[in-house]
Protein backbone atom coordinates (compact mmCIF):
# COMPACT_ATOMS: atom_id res chain seq x y z
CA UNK A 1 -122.91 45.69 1.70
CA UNK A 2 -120.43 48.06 1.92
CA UNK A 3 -120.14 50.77 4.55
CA UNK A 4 -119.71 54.54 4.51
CA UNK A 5 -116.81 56.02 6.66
CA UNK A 6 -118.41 59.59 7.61
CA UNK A 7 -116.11 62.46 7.42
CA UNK A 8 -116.55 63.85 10.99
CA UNK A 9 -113.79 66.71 10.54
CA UNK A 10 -115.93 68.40 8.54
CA UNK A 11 -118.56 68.94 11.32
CA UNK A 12 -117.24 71.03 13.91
CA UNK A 13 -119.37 72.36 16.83
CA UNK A 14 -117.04 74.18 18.53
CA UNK A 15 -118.75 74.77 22.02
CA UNK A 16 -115.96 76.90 24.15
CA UNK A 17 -116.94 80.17 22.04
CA UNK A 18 -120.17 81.46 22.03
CA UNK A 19 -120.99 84.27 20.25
CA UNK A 20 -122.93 86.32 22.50
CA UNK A 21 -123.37 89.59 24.78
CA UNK A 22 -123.04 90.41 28.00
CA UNK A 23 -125.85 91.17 29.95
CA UNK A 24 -125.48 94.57 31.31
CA UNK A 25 -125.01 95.21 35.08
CA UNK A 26 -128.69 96.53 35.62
CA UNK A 27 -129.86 93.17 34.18
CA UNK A 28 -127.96 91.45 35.66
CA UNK A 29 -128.61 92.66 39.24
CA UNK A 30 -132.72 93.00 38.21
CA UNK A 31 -132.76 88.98 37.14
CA UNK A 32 -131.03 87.94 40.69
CA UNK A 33 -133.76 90.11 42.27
CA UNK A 34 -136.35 88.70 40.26
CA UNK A 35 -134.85 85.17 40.75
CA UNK A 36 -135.13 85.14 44.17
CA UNK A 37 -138.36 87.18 44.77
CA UNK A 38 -140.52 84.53 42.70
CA UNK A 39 -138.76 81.36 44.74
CA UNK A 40 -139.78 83.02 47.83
CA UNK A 41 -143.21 83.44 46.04
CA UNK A 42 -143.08 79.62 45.04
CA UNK A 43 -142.14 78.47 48.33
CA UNK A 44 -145.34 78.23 51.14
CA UNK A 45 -144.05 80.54 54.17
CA UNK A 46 -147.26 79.33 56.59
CA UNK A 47 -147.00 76.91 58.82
CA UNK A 48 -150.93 76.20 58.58
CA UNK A 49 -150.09 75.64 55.26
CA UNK A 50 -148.05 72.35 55.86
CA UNK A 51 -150.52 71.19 58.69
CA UNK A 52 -152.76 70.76 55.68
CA UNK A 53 -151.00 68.85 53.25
């Protein structure tokens, strides 16, 4: 039984360049908005709510 050494140079995932665009500024400023609006929305804000859990 004889084993296979595997050639790992050929496989090179190179993660410290992505290939990719930047988000423009309105985006940008729109997610963060969005981001926090629906973790406010998420989060119970009544206090009768917790009496009832």
């Amino acid at each position: 039984m004889s084993k296979k050494k595997i050639d790992t140079a050929v496989i090179n995932h190179d993660t410290s360049y992505v290939d990719r665009k930047q988000w423009p500024q309105w985006q940008r400023i729109l997610f963060r908005i969005s981001f926090i609006f629906f973790i406010l929305i998420a989060i119970p804000n009544n206090p009768h709510w917790y009496t009832h859990v």
